[in-house]
Protein backbone atom coordinates (compact mmCIF):
# COMPACT_ATOMS: atom_id res chain seq x y z
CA UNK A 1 0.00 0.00 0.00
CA UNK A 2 1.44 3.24 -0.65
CA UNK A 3 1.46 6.15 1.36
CA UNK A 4 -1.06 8.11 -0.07
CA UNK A 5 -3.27 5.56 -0.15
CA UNK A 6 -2.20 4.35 3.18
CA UNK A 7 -3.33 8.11 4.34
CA UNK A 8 -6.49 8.37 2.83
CA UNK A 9 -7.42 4.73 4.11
CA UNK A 10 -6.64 6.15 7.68
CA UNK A 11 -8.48 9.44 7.08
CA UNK A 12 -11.52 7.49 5.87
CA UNK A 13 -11.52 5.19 8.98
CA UNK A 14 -10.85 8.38 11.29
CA UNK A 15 -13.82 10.08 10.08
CA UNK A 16 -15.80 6.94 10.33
CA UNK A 17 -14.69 6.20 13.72
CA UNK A 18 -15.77 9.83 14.72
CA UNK A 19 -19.37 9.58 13.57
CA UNK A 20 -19.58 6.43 15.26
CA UNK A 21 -17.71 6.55 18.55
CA UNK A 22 -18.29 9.09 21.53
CA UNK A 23 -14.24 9.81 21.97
CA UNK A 24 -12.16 12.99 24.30
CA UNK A 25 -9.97 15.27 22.43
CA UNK A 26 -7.52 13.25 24.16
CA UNK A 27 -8.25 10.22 21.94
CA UNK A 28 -9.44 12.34 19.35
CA UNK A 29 -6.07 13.83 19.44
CA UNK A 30 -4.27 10.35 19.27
CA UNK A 31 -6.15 8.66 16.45
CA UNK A 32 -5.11 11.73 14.28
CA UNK A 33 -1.53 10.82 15.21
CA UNK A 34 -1.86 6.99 14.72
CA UNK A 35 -3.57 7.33 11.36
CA UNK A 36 -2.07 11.00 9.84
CA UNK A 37 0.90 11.98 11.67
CA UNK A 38 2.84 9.22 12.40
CA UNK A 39 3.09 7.71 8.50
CA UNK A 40 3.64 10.94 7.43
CA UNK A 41 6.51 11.76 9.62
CA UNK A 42 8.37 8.33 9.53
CA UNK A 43 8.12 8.96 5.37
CA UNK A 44 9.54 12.76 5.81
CA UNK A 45 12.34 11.05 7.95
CA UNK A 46 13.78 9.35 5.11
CA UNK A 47 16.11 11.20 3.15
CA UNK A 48 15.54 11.64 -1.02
CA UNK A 49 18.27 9.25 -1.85
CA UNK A 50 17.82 6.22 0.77
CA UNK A 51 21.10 4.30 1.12
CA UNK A 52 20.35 2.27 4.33
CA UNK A 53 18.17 -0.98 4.84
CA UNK A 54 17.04 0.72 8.02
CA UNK A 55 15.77 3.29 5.36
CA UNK A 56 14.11 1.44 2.99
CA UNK A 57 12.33 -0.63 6.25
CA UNK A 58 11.22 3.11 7.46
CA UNK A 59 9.42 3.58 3.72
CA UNK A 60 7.86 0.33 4.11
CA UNK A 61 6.58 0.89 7.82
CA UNK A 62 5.05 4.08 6.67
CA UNK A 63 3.28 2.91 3.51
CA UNK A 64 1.91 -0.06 5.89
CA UNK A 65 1.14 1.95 9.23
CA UNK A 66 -2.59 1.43 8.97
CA UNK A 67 -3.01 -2.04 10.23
CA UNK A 68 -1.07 -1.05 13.50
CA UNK A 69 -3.09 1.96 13.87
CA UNK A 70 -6.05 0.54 13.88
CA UNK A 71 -5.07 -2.36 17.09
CA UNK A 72 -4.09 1.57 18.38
CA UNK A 73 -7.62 3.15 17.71
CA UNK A 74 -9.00 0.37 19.40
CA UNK A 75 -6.72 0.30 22.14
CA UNK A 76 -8.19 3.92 23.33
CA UNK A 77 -11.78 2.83 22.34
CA UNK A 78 -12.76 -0.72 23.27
CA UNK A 79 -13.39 -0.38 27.13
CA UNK A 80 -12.40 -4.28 27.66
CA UNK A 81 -9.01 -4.22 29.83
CA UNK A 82 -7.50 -7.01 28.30
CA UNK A 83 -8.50 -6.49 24.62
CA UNK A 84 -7.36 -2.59 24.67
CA UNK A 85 -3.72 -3.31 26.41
CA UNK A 86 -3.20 -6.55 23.65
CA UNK A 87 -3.74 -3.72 21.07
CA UNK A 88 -1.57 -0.92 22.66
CA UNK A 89 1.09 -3.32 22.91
CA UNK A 90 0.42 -4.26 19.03
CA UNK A 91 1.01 -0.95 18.51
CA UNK A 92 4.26 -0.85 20.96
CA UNK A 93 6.12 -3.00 18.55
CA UNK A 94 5.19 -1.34 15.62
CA UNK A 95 6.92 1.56 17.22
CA UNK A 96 9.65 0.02 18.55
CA UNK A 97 10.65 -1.16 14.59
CA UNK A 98 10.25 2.47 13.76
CA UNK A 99 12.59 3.38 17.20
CA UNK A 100 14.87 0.04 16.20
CA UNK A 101 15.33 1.53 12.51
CA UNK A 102 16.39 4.69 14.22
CA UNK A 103 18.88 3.31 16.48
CA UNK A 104 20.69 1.72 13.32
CA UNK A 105 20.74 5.00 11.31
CA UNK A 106 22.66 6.41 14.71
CA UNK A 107 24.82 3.14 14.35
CA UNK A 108 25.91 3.27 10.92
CA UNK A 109 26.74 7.27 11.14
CA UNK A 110 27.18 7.95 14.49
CA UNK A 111 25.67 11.59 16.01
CA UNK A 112 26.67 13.73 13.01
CA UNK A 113 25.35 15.39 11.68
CA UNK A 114 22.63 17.45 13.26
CA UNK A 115 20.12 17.37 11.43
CA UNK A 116 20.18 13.16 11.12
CA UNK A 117 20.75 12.74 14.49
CA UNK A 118 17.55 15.02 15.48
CA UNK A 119 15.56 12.92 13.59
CA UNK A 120 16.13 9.69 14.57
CA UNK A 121 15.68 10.63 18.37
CA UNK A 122 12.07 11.81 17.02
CA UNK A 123 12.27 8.07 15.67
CA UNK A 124 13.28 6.48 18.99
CA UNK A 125 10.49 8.82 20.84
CA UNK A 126 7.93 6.61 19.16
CA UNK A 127 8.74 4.22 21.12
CA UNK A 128 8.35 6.23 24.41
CA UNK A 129 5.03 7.31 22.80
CA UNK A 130 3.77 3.81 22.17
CA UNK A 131 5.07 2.63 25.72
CA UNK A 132 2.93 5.47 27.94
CA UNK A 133 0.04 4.40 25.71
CA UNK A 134 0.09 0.87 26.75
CA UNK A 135 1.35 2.06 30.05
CA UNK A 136 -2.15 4.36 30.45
CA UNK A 137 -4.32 1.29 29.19
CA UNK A 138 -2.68 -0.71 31.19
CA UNK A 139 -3.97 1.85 34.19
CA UNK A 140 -0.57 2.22 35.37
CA UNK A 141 -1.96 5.53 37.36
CA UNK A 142 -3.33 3.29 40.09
CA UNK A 143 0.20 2.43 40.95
CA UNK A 144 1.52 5.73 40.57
CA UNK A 145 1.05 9.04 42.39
CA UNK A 146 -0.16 10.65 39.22
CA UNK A 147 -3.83 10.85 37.61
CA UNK A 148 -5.36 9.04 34.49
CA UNK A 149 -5.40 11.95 32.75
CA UNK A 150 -1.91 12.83 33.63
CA UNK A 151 -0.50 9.26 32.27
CA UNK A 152 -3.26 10.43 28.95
CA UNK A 153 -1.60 13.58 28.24
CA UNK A 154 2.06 11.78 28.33
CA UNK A 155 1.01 9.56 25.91
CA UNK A 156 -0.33 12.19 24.08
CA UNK A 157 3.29 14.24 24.49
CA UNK A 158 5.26 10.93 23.25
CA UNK A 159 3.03 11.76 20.33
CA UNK A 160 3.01 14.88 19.16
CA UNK A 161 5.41 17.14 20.54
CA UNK A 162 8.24 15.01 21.33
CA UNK A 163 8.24 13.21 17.54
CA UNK A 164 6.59 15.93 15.30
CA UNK A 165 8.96 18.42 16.51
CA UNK A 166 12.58 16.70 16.98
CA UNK A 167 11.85 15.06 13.30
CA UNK A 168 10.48 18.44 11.70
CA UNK A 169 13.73 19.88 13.47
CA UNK A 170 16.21 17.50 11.24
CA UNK A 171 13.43 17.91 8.21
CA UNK A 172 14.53 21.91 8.26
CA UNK A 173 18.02 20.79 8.69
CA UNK A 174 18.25 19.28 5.66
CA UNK A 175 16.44 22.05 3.52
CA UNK A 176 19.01 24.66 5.48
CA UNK A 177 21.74 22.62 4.52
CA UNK A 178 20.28 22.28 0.93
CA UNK A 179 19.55 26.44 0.55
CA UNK A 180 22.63 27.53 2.20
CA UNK A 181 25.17 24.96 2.03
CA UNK A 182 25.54 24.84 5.81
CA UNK A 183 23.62 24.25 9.02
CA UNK A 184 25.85 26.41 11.70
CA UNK A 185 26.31 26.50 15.41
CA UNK A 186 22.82 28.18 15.81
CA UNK A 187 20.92 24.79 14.25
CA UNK A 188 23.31 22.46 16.20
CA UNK A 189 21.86 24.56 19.43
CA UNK A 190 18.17 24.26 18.13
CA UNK A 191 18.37 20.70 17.32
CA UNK A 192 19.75 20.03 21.09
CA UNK A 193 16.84 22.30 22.54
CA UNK A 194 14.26 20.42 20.78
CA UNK A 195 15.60 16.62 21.46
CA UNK A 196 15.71 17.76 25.41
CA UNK A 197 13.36 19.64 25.98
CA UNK A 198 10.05 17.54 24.96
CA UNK A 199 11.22 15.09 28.00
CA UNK A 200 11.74 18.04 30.27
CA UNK A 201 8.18 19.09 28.93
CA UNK A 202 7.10 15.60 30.11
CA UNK A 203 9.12 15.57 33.42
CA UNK A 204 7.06 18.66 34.13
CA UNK A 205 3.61 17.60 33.64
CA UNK A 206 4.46 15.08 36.19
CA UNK A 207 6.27 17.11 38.53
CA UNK A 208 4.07 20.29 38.16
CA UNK A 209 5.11 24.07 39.48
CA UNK A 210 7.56 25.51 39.62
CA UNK A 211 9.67 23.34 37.60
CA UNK A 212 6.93 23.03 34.93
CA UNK A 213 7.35 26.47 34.32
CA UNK A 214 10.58 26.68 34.11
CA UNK A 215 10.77 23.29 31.69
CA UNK A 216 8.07 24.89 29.31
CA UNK A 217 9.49 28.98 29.18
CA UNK A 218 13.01 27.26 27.83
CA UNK A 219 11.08 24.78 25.63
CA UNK A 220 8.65 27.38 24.09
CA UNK A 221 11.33 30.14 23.70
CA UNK A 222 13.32 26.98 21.51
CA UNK A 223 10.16 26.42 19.82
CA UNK A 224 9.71 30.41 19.20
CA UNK A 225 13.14 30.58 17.70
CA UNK A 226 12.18 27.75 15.31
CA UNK A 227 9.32 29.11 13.96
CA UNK A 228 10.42 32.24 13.22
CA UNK A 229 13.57 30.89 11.57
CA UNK A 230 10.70 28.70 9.29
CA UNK A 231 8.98 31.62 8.48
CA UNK A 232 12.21 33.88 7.41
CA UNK A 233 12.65 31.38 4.79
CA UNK A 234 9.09 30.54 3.38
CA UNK A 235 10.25 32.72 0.41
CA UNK A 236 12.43 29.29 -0.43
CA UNK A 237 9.95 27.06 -0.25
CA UNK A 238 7.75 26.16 -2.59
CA UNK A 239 4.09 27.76 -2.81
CA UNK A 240 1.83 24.87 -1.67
CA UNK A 241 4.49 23.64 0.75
CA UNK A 242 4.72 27.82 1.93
CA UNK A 243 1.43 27.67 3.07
CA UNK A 244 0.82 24.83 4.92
CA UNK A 245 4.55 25.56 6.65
CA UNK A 246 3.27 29.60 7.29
CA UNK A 247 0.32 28.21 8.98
CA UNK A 248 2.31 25.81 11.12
CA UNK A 249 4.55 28.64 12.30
CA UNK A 250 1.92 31.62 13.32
CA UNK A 251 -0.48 28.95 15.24
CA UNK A 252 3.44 28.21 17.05
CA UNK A 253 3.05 31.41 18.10
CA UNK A 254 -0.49 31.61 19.44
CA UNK A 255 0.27 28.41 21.17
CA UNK A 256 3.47 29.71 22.32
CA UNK A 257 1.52 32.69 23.66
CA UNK A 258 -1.02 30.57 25.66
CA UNK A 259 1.03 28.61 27.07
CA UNK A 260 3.02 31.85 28.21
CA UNK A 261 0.28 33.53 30.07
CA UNK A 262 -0.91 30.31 31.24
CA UNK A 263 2.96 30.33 33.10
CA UNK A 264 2.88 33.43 34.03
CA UNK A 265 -0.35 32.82 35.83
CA UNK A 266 0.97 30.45 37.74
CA UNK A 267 4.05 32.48 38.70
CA UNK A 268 1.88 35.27 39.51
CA UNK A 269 -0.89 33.60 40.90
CA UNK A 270 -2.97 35.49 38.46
CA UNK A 271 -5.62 33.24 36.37
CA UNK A 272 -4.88 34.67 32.77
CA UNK A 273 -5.72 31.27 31.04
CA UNK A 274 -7.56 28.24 33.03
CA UNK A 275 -5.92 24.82 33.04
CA UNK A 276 -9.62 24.16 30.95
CA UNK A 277 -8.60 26.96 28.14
CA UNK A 278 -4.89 25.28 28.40
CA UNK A 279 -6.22 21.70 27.83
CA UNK A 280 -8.68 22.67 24.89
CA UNK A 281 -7.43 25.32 23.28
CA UNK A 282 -3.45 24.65 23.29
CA UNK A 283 -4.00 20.99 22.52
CA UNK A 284 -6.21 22.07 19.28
CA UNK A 285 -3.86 24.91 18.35
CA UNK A 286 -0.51 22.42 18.77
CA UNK A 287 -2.51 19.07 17.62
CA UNK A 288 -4.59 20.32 14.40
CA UNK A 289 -2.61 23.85 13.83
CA UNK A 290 0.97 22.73 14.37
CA UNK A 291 1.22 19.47 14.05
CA UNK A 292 -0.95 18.65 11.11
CA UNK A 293 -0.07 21.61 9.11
CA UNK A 294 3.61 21.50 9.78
CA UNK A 295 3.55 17.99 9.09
CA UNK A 296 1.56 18.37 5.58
CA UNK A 297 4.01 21.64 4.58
CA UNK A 298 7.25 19.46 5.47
CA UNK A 299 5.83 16.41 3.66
CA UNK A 300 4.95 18.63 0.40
CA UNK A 301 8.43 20.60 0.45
CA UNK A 302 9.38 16.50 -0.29
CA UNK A 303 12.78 14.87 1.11
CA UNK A 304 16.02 16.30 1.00
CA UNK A 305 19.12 14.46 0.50
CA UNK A 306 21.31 13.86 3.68
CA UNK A 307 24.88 14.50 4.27
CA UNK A 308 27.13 12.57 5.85
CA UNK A 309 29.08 14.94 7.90
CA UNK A 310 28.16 18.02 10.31
């Protein structure tokens, strides 16, 4: 099955599934990952000119992500214990290939250069992802001091933030490297900011204030900085790729700028933004603004060749 294809198969049974199904925007939020994001990223991760079995296995794991996704839809929908952890765990190994084919990329270069190196820790976060997901059907809150929710919106993290930014990151490495001949101290120090700071991110949501405001005020300035280097070059890019990418960038900022306030709140004991607005509104910005555009603009800009040195 190709990709497209593959897509449009998951989009179909997405929609299906939400005419169907009473679901959260929690789940709502992971099926789009499981059936959109994830092939879509793991196909972006793979340079133009593949020249590594691990590469050619990431092409066919994307073209063939369906199946998996769907034990992971019904992981977060069937309410039988047993049934929904068999599936999250289906959909464990599924990303533990993609995390495996990751790890051998790092083995056959090594860390350099930047931009590869960001991108396959977005490919080993799958893993993470698909762990916590199995880990919160598995109701591994009763045995922790954290809530359900909490152990949800990890999963959720492992998902989105910690994969769709770390393998954007090394995406726009590539097509800086390609425009200018050179990536530069100033990417190196981006693509370190985003490969630590989604688990600081997570570290927080467990932990709470005042570390979590601390953890998300470095993470969103890094974030900040990327988007604003994204939208200095749009000019490069190509229209339809432009405007899916510009879209991805300005809801950065509004999300950025929640997210803010909502910190500064806290700090201040001052109720600018309610953990309610934070929950909705940041995870809809970040989930369908962010994520999906960004993902759809990097994915139409099409791969870039790799290099082999920083």
């Amino acid at each position: 099955m190709k990709l497209k294809v593959n897509i449009l198969t998951g989009a179909a049974i997405g929609i299906i599934w939400l005419l169907l199904v009473d679901v959260t925007i929690v789940e709502i939020a992971l099926a789009l990952s499981f059936l959109i994001l994830i092939p879509l990223l793991i196909h972006i991760a793979v340079p133009k000119r593949a020249t590594v079995t691990a590469e050619h296995w990431l092409f066919w794991l994307s073209d063939h992500s369906v199946a998996a996704a769907l034990f992971a839809l019904a992981a977060v929908t069937l309410d039988n214990y047993w049934i929904s952890v068999l599936c999250a765990a289906v959909w464990l190994v599924y990303t533990g290939l993609i995390a495996m084919m990751g790890a051998v990329r790092i083995w056959n270069r090594r860390i350099y250069p930047a931009e590869e190196m960001i991108i396959d820790i977005g490919l080993l976060f799958t893993a993470v992802g698909g762990m916590w997901l199995l880990l919160s059907e598995a109701g591994i809150h009763r045995l922790l001091p954290y809530s359900e929710i909490t152990i949800q919106l990890t999963a959720v993290h492992y998902h989105y933030s910690a994969v769709v930014v770390t393998i954007l990151t090394g995406a726009f490495g590539r097509f800086l490297f390609a425009q200018t001949g050179k990536t530069g101290p100033l990417y190196r120090f981006l693509a370190i900011g985003t490969a630590v700071g989604s688990p600081l991110i997570a570290l927080g949501v467990v932990q709470g204030p005042p570390l979590e405001v601390v953890y998300v005020t470095i993470y969103s300035t890094i974030l900040l900085w990327m988007s604003v280097w994204w939208f200095i070059l749009l000019p490069r890019m190509p229209l339809r790729a432009r405007w899916f990418i510009g879209t991805a960038s300005v809801t950065l900022f509004i999300s950025i700028g929640v997210t803010m306030l909502y910190a500064i709140g806290m700090v201040t004991e001052t109720q600018f933004v309610t953990l309610d607005m934070m929950f909705y509104w940041h995870g809809a910005v970040n989930s369908l603004g962010f994520s999906l555009f960004g993902v759809v603009g990097w994915y139409l800009l099409g791969s870039q060749p790799k290099r082999t040195r920083n």
